[in-house]
Structure formats: structure tokens, C-alpha cells
C-alpha atoms as a PDB file:
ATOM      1  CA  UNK A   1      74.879  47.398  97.021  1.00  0.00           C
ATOM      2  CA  UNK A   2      74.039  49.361  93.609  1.00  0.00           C
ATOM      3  CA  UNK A   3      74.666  53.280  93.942  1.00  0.00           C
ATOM      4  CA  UNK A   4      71.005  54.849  94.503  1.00  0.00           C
ATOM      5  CA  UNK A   5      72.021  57.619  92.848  1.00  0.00           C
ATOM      6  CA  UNK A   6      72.438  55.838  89.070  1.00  0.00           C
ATOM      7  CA  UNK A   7      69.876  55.363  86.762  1.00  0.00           C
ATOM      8  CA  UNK A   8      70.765  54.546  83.349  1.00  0.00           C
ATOM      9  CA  UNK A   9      69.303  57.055  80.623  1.00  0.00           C
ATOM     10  CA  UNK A  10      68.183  59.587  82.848  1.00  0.00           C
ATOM     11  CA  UNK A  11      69.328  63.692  82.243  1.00  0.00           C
ATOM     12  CA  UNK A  12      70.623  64.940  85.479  1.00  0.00           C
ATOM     13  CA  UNK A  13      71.525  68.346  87.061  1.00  0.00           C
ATOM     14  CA  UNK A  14      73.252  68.257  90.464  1.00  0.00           C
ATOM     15  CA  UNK A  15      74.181  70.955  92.475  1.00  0.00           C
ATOM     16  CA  UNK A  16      76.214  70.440  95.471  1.00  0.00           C
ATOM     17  CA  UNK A  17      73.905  69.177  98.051  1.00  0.00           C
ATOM     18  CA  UNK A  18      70.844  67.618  95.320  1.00  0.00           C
ATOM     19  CA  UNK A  19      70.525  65.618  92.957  1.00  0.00           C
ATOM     20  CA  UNK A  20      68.001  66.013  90.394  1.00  0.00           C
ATOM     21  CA  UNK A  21      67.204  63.261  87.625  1.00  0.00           C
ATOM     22  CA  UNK A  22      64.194  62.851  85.190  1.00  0.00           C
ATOM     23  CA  UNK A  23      64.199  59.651  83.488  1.00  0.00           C
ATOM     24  CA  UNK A  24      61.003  59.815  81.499  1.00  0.00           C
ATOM     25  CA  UNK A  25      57.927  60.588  83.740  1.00  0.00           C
ATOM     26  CA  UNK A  26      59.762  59.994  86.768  1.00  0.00           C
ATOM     27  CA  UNK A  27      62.109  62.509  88.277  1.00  0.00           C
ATOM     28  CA  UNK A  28      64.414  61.901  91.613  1.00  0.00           C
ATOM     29  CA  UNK A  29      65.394  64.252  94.085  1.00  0.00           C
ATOM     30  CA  UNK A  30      68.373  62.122  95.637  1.00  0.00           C
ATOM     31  CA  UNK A  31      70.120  64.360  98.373  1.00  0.00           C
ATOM     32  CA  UNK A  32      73.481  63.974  98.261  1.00  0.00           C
ATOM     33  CA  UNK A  33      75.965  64.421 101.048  1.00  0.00           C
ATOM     34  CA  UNK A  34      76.173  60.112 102.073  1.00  0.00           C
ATOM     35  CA  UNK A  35      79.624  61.083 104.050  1.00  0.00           C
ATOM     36  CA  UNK A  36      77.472  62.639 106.518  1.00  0.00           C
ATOM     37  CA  UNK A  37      74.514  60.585 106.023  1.00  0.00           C
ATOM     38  CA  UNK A  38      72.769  62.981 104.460  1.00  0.00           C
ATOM     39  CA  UNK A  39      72.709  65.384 107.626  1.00  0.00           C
ATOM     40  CA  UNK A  40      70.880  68.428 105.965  1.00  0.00           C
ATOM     41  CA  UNK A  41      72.163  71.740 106.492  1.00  0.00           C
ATOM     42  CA  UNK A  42      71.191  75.213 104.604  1.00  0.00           C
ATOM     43  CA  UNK A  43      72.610  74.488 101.113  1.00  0.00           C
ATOM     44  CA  UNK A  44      71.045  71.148 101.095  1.00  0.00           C
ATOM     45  CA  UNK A  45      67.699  73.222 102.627  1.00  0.00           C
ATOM     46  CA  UNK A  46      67.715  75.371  99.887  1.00  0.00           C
ATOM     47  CA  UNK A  47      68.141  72.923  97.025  1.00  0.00           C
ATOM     48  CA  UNK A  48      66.172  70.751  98.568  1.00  0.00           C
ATOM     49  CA  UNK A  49      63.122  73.564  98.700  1.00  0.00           C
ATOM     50  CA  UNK A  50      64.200  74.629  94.899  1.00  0.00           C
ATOM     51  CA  UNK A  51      63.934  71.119  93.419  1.00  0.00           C
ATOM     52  CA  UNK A  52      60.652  70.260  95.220  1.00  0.00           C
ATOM     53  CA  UNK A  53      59.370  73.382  93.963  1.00  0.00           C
ATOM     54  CA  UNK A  54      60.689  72.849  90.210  1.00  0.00           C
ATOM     55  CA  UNK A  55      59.463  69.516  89.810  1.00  0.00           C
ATOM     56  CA  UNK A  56      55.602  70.525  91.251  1.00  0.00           C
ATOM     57  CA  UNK A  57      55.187  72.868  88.453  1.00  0.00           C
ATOM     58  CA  UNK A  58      57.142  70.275  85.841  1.00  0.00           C
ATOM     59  CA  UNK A  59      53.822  68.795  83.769  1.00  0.00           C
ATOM     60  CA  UNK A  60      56.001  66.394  82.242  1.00  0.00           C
ATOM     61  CA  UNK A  61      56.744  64.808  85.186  1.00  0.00           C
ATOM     62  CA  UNK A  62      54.117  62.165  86.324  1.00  0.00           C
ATOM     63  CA  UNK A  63      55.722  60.542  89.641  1.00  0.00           C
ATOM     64  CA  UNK A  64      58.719  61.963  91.875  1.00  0.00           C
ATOM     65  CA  UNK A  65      60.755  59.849  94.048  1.00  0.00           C
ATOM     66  CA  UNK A  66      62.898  60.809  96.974  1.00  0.00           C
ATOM     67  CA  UNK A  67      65.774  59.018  98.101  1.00  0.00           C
ATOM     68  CA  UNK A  68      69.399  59.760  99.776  1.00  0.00           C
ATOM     69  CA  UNK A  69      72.633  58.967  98.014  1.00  0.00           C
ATOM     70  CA  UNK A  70      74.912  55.811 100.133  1.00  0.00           C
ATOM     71  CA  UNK A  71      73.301  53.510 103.316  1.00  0.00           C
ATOM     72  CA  UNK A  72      71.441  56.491 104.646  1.00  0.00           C
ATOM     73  CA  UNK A  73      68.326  58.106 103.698  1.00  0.00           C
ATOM     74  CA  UNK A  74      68.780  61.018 106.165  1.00  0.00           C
ATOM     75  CA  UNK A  75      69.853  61.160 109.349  1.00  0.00           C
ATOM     76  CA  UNK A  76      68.138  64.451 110.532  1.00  0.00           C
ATOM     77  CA  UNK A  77      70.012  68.204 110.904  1.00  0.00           C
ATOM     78  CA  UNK A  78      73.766  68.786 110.517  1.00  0.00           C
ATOM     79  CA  UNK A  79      74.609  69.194 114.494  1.00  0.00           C
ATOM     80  CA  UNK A  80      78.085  70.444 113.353  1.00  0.00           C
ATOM     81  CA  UNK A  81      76.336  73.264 111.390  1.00  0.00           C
ATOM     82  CA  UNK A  82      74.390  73.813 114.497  1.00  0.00           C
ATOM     83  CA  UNK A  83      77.305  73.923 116.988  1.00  0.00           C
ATOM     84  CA  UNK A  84      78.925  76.467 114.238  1.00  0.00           C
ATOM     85  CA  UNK A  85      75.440  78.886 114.999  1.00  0.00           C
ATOM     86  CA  UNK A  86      75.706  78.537 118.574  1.00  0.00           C
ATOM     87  CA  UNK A  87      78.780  80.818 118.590  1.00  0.00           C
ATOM     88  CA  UNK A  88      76.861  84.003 117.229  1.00  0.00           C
ATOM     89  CA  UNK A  89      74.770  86.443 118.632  1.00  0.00           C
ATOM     90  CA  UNK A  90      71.402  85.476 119.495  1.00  0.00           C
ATOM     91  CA  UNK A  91      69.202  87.602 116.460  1.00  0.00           C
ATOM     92  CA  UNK A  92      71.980  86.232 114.045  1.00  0.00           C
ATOM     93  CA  UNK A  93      71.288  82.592 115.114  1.00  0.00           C
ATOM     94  CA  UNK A  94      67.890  83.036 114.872  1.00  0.00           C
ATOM     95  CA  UNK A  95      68.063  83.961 111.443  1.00  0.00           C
ATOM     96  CA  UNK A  96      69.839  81.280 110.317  1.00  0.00           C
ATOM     97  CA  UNK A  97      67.654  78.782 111.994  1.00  0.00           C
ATOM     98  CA  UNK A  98      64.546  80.627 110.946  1.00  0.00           C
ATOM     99  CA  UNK A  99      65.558  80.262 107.414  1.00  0.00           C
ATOM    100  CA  UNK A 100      66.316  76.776 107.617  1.00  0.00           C
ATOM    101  CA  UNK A 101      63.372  75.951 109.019  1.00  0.00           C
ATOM    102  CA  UNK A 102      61.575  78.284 106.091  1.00  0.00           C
ATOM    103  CA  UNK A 103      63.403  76.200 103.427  1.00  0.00           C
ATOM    104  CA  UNK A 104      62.449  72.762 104.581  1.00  0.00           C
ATOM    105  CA  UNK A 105      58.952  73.628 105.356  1.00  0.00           C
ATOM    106  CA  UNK A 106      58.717  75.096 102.003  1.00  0.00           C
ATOM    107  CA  UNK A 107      60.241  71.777 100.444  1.00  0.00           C
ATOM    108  CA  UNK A 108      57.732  69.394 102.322  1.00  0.00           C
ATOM    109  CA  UNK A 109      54.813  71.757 101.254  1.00  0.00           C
ATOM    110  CA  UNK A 110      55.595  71.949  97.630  1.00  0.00           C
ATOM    111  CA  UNK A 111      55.845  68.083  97.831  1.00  0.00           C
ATOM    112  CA  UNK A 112      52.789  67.428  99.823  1.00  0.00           C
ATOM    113  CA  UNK A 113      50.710  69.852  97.460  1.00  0.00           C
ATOM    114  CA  UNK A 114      52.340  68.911  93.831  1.00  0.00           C
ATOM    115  CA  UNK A 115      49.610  67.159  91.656  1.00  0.00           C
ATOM    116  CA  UNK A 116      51.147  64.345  91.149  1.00  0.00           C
ATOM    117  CA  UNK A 117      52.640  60.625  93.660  1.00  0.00           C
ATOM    118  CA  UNK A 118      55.879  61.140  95.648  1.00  0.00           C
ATOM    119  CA  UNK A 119      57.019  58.239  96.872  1.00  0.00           C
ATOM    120  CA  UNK A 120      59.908  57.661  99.748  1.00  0.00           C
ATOM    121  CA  UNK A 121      62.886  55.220  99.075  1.00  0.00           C
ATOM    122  CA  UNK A 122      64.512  54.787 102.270  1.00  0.00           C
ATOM    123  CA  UNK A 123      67.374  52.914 103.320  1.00  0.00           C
ATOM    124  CA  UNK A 124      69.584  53.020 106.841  1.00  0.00           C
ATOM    125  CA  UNK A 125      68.555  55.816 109.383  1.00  0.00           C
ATOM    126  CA  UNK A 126      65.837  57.508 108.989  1.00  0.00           C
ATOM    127  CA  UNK A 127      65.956  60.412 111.420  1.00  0.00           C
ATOM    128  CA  UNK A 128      64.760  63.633 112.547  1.00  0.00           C
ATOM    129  CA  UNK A 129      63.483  65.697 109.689  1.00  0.00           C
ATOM    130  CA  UNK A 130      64.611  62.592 107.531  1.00  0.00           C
ATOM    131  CA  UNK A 131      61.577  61.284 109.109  1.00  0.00           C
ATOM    132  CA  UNK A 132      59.206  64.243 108.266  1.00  0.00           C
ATOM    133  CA  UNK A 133      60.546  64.677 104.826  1.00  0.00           C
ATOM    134  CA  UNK A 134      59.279  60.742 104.283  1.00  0.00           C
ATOM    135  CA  UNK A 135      56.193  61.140 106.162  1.00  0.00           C
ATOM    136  CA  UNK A 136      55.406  64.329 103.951  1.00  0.00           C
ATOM    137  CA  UNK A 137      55.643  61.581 100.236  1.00  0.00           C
ATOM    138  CA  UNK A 138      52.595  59.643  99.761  1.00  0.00           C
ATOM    139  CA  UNK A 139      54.211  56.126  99.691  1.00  0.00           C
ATOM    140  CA  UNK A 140      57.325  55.028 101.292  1.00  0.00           C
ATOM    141  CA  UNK A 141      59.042  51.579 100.425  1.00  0.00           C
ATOM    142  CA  UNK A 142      62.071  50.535 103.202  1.00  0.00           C
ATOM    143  CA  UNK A 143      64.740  48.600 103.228  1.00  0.00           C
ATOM    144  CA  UNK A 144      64.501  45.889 105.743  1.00  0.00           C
ATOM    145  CA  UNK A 145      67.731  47.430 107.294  1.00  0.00           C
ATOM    146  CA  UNK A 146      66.012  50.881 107.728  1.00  0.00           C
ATOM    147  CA  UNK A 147      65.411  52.427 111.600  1.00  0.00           C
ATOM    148  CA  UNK A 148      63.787  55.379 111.918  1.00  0.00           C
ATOM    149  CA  UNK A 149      63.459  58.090 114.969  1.00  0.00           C
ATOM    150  CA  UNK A 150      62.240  61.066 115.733  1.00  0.00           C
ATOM    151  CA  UNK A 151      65.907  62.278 117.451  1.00  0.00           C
ATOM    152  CA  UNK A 152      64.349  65.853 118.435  1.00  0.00           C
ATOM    153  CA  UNK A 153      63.969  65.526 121.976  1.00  0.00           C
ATOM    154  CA  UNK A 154      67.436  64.305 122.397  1.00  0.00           C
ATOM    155  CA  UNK A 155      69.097  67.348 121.308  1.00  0.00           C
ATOM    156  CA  UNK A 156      66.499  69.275 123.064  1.00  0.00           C
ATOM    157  CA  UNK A 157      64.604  70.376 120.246  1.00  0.00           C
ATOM    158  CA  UNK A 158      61.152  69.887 118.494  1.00  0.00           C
ATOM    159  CA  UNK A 159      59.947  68.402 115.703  1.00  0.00           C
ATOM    160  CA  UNK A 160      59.943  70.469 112.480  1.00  0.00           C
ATOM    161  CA  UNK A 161      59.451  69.642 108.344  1.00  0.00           C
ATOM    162  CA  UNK A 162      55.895  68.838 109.116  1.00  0.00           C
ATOM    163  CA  UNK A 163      56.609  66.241 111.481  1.00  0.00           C
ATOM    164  CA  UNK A 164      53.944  67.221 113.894  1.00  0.00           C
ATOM    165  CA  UNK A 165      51.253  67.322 111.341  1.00  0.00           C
ATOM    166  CA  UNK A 166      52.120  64.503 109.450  1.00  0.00           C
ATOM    167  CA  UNK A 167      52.702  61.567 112.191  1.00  0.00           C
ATOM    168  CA  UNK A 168      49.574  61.890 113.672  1.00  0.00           C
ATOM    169  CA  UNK A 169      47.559  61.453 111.094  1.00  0.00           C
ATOM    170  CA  UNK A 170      49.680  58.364 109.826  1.00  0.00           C
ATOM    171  CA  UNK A 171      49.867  57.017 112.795  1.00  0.00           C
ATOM    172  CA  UNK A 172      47.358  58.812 115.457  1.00  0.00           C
ATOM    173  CA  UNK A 173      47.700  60.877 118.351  1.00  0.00           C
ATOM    174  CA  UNK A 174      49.159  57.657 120.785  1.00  0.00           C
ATOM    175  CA  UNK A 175      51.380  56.227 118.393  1.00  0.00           C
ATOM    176  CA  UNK A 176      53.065  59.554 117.636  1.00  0.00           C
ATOM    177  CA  UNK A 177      53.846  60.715 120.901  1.00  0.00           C
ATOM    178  CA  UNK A 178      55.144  57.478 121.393  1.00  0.00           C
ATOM    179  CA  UNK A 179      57.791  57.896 118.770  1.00  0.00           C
ATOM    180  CA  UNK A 180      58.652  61.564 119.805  1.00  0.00           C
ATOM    181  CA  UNK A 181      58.210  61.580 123.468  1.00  0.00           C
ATOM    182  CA  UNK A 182      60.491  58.463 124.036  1.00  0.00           C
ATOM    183  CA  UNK A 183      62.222  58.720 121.106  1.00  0.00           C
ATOM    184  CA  UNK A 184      62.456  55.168 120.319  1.00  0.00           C
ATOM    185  CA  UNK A 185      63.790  53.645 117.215  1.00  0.00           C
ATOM    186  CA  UNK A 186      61.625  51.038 115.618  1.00  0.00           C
ATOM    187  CA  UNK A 187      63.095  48.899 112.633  1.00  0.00           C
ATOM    188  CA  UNK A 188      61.650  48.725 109.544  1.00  0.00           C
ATOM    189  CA  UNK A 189      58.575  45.794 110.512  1.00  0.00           C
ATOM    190  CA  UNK A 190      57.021  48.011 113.454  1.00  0.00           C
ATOM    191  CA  UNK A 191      57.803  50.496 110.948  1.00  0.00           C
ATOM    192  CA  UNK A 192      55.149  49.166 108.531  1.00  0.00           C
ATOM    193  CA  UNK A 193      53.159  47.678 111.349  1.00  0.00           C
ATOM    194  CA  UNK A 194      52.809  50.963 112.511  1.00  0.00           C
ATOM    195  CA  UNK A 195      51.515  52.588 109.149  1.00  0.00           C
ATOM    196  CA  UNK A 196      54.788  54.564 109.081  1.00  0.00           C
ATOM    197  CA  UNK A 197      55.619  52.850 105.508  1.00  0.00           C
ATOM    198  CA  UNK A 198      53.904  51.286 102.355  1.00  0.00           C
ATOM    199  CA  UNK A 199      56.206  48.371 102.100  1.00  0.00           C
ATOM    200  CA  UNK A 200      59.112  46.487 103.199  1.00  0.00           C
ATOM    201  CA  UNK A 201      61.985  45.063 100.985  1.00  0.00           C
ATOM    202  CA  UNK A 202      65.162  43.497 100.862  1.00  0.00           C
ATOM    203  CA  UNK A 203      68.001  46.997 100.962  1.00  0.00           C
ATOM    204  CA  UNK A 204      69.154  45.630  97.455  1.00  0.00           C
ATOM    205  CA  UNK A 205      65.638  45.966  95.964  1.00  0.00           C
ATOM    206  CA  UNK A 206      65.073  49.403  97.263  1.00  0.00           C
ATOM    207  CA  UNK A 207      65.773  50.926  93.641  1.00  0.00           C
ATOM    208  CA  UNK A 208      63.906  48.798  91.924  1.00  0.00           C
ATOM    209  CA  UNK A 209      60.760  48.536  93.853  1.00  0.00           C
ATOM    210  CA  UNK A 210      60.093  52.167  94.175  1.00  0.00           C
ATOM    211  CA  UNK A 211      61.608  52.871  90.542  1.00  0.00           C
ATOM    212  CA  UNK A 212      58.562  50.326  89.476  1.00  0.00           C
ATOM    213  CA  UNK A 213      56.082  51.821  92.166  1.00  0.00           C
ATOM    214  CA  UNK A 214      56.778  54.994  90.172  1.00  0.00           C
ATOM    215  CA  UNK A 215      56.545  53.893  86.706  1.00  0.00           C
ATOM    216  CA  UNK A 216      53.270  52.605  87.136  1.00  0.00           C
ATOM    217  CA  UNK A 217      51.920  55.650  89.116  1.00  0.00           C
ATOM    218  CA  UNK A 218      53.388  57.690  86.119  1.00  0.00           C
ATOM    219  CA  UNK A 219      50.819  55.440  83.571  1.00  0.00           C
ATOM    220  CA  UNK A 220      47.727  56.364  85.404  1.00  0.00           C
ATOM    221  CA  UNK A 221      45.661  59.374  85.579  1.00  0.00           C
ATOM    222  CA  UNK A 222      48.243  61.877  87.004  1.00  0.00           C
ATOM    223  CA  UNK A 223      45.534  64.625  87.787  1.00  0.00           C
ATOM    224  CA  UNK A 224      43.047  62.458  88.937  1.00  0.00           C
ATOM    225  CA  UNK A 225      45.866  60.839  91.221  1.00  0.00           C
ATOM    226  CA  UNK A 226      46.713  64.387  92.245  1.00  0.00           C
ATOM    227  CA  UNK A 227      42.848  65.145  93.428  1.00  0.00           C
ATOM    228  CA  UNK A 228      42.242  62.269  95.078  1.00  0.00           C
ATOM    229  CA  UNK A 229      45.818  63.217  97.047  1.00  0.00           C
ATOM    230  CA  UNK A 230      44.334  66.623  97.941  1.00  0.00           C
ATOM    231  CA  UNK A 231      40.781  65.159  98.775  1.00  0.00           C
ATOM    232  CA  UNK A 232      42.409  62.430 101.294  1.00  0.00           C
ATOM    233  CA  UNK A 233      44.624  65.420 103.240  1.00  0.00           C
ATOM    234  CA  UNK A 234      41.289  67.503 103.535  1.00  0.00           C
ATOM    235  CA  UNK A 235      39.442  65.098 104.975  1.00  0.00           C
ATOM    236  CA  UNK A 236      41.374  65.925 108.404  1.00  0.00           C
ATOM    237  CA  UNK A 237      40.108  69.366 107.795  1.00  0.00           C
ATOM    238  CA  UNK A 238      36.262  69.133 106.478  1.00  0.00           C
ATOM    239  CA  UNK A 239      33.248  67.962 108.036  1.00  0.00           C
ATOM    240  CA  UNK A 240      31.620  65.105 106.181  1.00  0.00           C
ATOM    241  CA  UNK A 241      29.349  67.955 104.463  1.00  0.00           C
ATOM    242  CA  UNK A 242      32.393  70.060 103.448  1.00  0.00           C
ATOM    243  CA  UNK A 243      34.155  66.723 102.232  1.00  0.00           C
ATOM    244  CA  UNK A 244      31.209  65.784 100.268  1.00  0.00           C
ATOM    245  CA  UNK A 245      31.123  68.902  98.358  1.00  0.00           C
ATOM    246  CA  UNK A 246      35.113  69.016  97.847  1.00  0.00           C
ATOM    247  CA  UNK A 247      34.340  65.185  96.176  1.00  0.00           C
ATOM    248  CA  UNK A 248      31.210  66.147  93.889  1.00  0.00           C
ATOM    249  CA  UNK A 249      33.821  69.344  92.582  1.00  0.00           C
ATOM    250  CA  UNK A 250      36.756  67.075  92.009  1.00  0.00           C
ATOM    251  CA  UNK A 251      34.508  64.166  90.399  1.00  0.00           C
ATOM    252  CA  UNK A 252      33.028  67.179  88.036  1.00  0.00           C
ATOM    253  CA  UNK A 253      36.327  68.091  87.352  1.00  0.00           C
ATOM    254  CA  UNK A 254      37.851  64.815  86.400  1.00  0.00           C
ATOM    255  CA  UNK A 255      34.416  64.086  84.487  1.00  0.00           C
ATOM    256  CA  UNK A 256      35.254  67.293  82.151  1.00  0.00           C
ATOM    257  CA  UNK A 257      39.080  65.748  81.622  1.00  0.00           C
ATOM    258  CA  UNK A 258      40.650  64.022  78.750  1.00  0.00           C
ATOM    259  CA  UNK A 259      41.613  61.309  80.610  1.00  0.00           C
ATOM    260  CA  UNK A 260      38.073  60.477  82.275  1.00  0.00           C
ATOM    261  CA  UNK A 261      36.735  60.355  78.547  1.00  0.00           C
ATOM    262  CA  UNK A 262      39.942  57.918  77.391  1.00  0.00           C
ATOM    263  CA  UNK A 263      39.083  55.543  80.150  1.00  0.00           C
ATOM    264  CA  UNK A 264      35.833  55.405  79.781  1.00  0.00           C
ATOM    265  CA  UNK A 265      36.094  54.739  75.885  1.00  0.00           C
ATOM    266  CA  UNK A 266      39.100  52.146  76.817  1.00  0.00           C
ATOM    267  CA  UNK A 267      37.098  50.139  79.218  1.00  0.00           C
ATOM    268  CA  UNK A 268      33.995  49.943  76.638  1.00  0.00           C
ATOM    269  CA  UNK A 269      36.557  48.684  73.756  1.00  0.00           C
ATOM    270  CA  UNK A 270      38.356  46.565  76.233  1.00  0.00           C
ATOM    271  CA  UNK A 271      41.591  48.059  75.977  1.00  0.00           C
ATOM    272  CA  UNK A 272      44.334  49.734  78.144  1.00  0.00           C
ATOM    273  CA  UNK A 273      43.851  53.594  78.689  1.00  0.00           C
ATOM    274  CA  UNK A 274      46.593  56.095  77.427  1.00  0.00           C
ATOM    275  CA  UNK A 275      46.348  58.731  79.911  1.00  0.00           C
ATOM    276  CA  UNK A 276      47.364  62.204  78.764  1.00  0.00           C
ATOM    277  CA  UNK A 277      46.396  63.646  81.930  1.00  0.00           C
ATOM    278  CA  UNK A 278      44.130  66.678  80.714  1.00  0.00           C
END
């Protein structure tokens, strides 16, 4: 199998736990520790939250993809780094837990509300908050070897990163307590029966299917791509008069853009658009 982590021509920064590549208009965050499958802990947390956060105020990125570095997209919290916390005193414990928690929520936010496609490329176990942190992109493609699980209730804990917002509204109310009440783990075909994924490929093609997913995503419109996001997660929010007025704002908004005046002028000359994104 390829490395996940290489793409030729790309400029890279990596820190200990994240890896963070731009190659053109598409960045990756790839996290990074595959000898533990990717078990995040607080460094990985933090980077995690810092990346996310860089790359939703980067303009010149147009598409992010998310991945894990080896078999494994993520196989939920480090339980060692928990069994380490479960040796101090109470307040300190919940400090360090609290601020975990703080750093991946902030990560899934940042990606849920950047203006612009994440997509999931997922391979092996898909656990725990390596579950919420996919449900949180907009796309995910799998490898057909991928299983995925909610793994909370068996170490007696909840679901956090999201994961109680996000599954019911990909999946609804049944479905998800399905997944986190008997914890099951469903391959990657109930997977995309289910609506828990976009697509299914072969584990080899992982890298390339998403890397093309994201290429073409990073052609179109970026900030009409980026309203039509925010419109589709506020329509669990708004009435149907509320989402009707958050549609006529956005369509006035994208009518006023650069890139609804290229398209226009593109499909009356019968050419492709060149999307500038203004």
C-alpha cells in the first residue's frame, strides 16, 4: 500500500503529532502517530485544533482533506494517556480532560464552519472520536477494509468531537443510537448504506479518489460551495421561513460575486468557468 502521507510536490510542515501539506488548492491535515493507530492524545488535540484553524482562514486553499498516516484512520482516544490521568487528583484530571475535549471540539468546529469542502479519507478503524472527526468533513470516501464504531460506551464514556450532533443528522435519531448504544461495528458497505460515507473504494485507491474528489471541489465556486455548506447545517436549525430568508441572503450574496458573473458569462460563450472565488 502507498504511504498516505506522500504527495509529490506538495510544501509540508509537520509537527510531532500533524501533518500539514498544501499541494496547490488542496491542503491535508494527515495525523500522524500510525504506531498507535492514530490514538489522539493532547499534543495531537492541539495540533489538530491549530491546523484546522490555520487552514479555515487560508484563502488560498480551496478543498482540505483529512486522513491518518499507516492502515488506520483513527482509532479513537489514547487509553494509555487516559490511564496516566487516572492517577492524579480529581480537579487536575479534570483539567486535562476538559482541555482535551476543548481542543477537539474546537478542531471539528473550525472544520465544520471553514468556507470551503473537507472531505474524509479513511482507511482501517474508524473509532471513537475518529468517527466524529469524519462525521464533522462534508464527504468521506472509505476503503473497503474500513470498520467504524462508536467505542464510547465500552470504556464507559460518552460521545464527544461532535459525535452527538453530527450522527443524527447523518443518519437519524434510530440509526444513531443504534451505533452508540450497542456499539456495533459495521464495515464499510452498511457504512455507506447507512449514509455514514460518500463512497466506497478499493484501500489502494483511497489517495487517489479523495485527492481527485478534492481537486475538482477546489475548481468550483469555493464561496458559493462554502454557503451552500452553511445553508444545509441550518436547515436543522430554521423553520422553513427562517431557511427561506437565510437562501434569498446567500443567493444575493453569491449574485454580487465575481464568480456568479464568470459563470454566467462562461455558460453564455459556452466555455468552462475560471472561478476566482470573489
Amino acid at each position: 500500500m502507498p504511504n498516505p502521507t506522500v504527495i509529490p510536490h506538495v510544501s509540508r510542515r509537520m509537527t510531532q503529532k500533524v501533518i500539514l501539506e498544501r499541494d496547490g488548492a488542496v491542503a491535508r491535515i494527515v495525523l500522524n502517530q500510525p504506531e498507535a493507530m492514530n490514538a489522539i492524545g493532547p499534543e495531537m488535540a492541539r495540533e489538530l485544533a491549530l491546523a484546522a484553524a490555520e487552514l479555515a482562514r487560508d484563502e488560498a486553499v480551496r478543498c482540505v482533506i483529512v486522513t491518518g498516516a499507516g492502515r488506520h484512520f483513527m482509532a479513537g482516544g489514547d487509553v494509555r494517556y487516559f490511564s496516566e490521568l487516572l492517577t492524579l487528583p480529581a480537579t487536575e484530571r479534570d483539567a486535562k480532560l476538559s482541555e482535551l475535549i476543548t481542543d477537539v471540539g474546537d478542531a471539528v468546529a473550525s472544520l465544520r464552519a471553514m468556507c470551503k469542502p473537507v472531505v474524509a479519507a479513511v482507511r482501517g478503524a474508524v473509532a471513537g472520536f475518529g468517527l466524529s472527526l469524519m462525521c464533522a468533513c462534508d464527504l468521506a470516501v472509505a476503503g473497503e477494509g474500513s470498520t467504524f464504531k462508536m467505542a464510547y460506551c465500552q470504556l464507559g464514556a460518552s460521545p464527544d468531537g461532535g459525535g452527538s450532533h453530527s450522527l443524527p443528522r447523518l443518519l437519524g435519531v434510530r440509526r444513531a443510537l443504534q451505533l452508540a448504544l450497542l456499539d456495533e461495528r459495521i464495515d464499510a458497505r452498511r457504512a455507506l448504506e447507512f449514509g455514514l460515507v460518500t463512497r466506497v473504494v478499493p484501500d489502494e485507491s483511497v489517495d487517489g479518489a479523495v485527492m481527485a474528489l478534492a481537486q475538482g471541489l477546489a475548481r468550483q465556486a469555493t464561496a458559493a460551495l462554502g454557503r451552500t455548506k452553511r445553508l444545509i447545517h441550518a436547515a436543522f436549525d430554521n423553520d422553513l421561513a427562517g431557511q427561506l430568508e437565510a437562501e434569498r441572503l446567500a443567493f444575493l450574496a453569491g449574485a454580487a460575486s465575481e464568480d456568479f458573473a464568470e459563470a454566467v458569462a462562461a455558460f453564455v460563450a459556452k466555455r468552462r468557468p475560471n472561478f476566482r472565488s470573489r
